[in-house]
Protein backbone atom coordinates (compact mmCIF):
# COMPACT_ATOMS: atom_id res chain seq x y z
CA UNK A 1 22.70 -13.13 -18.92
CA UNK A 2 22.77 -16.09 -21.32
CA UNK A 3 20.97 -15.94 -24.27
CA UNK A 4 18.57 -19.18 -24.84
CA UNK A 5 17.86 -20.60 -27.87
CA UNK A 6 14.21 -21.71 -29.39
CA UNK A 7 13.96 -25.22 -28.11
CA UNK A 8 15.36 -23.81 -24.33
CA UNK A 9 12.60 -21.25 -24.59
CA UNK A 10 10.19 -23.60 -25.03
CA UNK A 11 10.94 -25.37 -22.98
CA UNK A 12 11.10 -23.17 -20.20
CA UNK A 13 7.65 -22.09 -21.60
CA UNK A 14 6.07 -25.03 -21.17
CA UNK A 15 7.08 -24.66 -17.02
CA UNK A 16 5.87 -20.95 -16.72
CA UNK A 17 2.43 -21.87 -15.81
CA UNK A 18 0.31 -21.54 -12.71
CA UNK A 19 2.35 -21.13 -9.70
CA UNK A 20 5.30 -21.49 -11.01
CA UNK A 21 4.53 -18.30 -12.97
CA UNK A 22 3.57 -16.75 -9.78
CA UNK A 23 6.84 -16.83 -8.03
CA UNK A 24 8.81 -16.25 -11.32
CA UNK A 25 6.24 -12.68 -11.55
CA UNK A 26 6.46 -12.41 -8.04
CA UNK A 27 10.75 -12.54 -7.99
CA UNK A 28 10.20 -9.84 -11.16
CA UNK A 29 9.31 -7.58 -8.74
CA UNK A 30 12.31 -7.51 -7.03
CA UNK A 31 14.55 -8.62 -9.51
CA UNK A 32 17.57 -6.84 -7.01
CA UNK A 33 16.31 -9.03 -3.79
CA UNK A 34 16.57 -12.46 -2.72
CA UNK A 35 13.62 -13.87 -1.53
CA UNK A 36 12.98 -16.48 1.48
CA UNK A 37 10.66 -19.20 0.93
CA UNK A 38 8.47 -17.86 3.91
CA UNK A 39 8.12 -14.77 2.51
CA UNK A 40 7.19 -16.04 -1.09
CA UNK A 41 4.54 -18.65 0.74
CA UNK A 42 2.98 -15.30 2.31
CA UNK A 43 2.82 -12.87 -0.56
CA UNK A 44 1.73 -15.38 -2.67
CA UNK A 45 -1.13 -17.25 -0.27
CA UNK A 46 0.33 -20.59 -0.78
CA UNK A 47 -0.98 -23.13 2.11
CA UNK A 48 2.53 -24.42 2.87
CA UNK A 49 6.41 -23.50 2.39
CA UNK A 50 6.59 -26.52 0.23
CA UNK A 51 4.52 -25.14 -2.61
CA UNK A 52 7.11 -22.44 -2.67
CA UNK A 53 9.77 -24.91 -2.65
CA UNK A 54 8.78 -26.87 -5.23
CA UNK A 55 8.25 -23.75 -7.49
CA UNK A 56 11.87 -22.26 -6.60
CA UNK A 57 12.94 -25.78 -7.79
CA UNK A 58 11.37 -25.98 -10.93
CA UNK A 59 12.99 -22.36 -11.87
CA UNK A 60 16.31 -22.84 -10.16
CA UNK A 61 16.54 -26.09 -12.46
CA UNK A 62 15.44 -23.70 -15.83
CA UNK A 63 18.35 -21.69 -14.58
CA UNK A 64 16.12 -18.78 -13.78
CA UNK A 65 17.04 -18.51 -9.89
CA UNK A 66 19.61 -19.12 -7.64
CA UNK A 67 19.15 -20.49 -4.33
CA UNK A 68 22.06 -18.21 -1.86
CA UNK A 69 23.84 -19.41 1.21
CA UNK A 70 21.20 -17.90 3.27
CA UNK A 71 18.45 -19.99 1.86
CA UNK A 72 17.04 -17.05 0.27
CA UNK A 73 16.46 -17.26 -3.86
CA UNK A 74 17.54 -14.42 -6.27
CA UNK A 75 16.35 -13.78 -10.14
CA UNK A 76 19.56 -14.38 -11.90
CA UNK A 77 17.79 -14.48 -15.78
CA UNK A 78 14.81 -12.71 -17.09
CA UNK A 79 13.38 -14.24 -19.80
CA UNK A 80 10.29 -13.17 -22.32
CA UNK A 81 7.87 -16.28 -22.28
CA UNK A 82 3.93 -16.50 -22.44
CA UNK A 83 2.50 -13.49 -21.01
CA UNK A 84 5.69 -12.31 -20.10
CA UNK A 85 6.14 -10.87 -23.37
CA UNK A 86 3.48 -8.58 -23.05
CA UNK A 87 4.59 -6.81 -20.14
CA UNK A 88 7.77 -4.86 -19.05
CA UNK A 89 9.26 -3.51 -15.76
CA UNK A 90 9.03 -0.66 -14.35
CA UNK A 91 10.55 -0.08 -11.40
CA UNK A 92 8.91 -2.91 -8.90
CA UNK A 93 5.99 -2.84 -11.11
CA UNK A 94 5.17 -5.15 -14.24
CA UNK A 95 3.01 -3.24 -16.24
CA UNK A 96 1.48 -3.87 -19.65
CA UNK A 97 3.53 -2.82 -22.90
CA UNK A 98 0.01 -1.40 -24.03
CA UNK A 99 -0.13 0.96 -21.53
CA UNK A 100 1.99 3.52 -23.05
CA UNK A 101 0.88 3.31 -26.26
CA UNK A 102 -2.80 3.70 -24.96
CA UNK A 103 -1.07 6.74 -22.83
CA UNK A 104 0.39 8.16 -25.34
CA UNK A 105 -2.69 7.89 -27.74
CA UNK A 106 -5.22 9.38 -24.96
CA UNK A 107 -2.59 12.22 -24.46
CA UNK A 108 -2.66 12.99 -28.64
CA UNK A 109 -6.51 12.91 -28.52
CA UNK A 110 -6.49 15.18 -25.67
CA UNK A 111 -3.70 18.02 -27.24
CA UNK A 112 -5.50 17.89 -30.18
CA UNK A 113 -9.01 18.81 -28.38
CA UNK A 114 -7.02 21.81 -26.63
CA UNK A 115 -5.33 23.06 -29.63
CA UNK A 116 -8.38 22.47 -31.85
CA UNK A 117 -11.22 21.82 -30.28
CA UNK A 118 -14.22 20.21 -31.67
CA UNK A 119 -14.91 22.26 -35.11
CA UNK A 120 -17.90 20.28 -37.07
CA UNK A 121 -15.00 19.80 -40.08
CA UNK A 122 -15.41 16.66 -41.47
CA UNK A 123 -10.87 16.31 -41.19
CA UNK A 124 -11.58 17.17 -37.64
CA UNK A 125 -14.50 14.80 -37.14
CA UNK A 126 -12.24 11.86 -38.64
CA UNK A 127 -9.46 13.08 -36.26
CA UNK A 128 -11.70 12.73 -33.53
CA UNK A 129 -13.39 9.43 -34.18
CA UNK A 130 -9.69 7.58 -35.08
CA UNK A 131 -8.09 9.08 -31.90
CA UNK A 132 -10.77 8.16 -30.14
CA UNK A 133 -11.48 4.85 -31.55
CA UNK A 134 -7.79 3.86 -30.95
CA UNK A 135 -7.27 5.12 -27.48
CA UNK A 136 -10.47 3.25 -26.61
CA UNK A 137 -8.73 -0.09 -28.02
CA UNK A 138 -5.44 0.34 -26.61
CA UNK A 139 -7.50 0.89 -22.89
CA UNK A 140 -9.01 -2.10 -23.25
CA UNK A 141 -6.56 -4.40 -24.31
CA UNK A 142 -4.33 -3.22 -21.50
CA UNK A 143 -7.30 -3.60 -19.26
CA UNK A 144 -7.44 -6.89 -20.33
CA UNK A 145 -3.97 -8.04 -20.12
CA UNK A 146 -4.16 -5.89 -16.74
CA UNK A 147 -6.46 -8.80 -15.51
CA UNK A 148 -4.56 -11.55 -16.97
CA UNK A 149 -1.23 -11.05 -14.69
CA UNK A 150 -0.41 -13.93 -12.82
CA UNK A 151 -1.49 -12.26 -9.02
């Protein structure tokens, strides 16, 4: 996949809003599988096929989709813009980068309350307040990114 340059991502920035970010998130998905424009009206609740259209246009002309023989549209470029950067794929799901960290965290705080349990020591007080403190953070930015996803 080409690689863009500042100005191109920008640019193609600046079109990754709104609905446009919908079927772009909603293509993500299924990065493997075209798309009709029935289907994208459907999942996505537009009122008419021509909303879709127009949207499959505006990324098709970014260079983001193709548009196949079949009239069905397939993700040919993945690119890192807006909110995008914050989340990654896995699998069919987009899921926020924070997630892991805040899994990974939670699953520290937790070891260390099996191997050590809660002693009164101030290093294991500290411990305790950090870990928790953090994993807390973490959970709540990904919450809030969580609700931020395009649908």
């Amino acid at each position: 996949m080409p690689k863009h340059n500042m100005s191109e991502l920008a640019i193609i920035e600046s079109h990754m809003k709104g609905k446009t970010l919908q079927v772009y998130w909603y293509l993500l998905r299924s990065p493997n599988h075209s798309s009709g424009v029935r289907k994208i009206q459907r999942s996505l609740h537009f009122s008419s096929p021509s909303i879709a259209v127009h949207h499959l246009g505006k990324l098709q002309n970014l260079g983001l989709v193709e548009k196949k023989g079949t009239g069905e549209y397939v993700l040919v470029e993945k690119v890192k813009v807006g909110i995008l950067r914050l989340f990654m794929s896995v699998g069919r799901f987009m899921v926020p980068r924070y997630l892991f960290y805040s899994v990974w965290l939670s699953t520290m705080v937790a070891t260390y309350l099996i191997l050590y349990g809660v002693t009164g020591g101030v290093h294991n007080f500290f411990a305790l307040v950090f870990g928790i403190l953090g994993s807390l953070i973490l959970w709540i930015e990904t919450i809030k990114l969580w609700r931020e996803k395009p649908f």
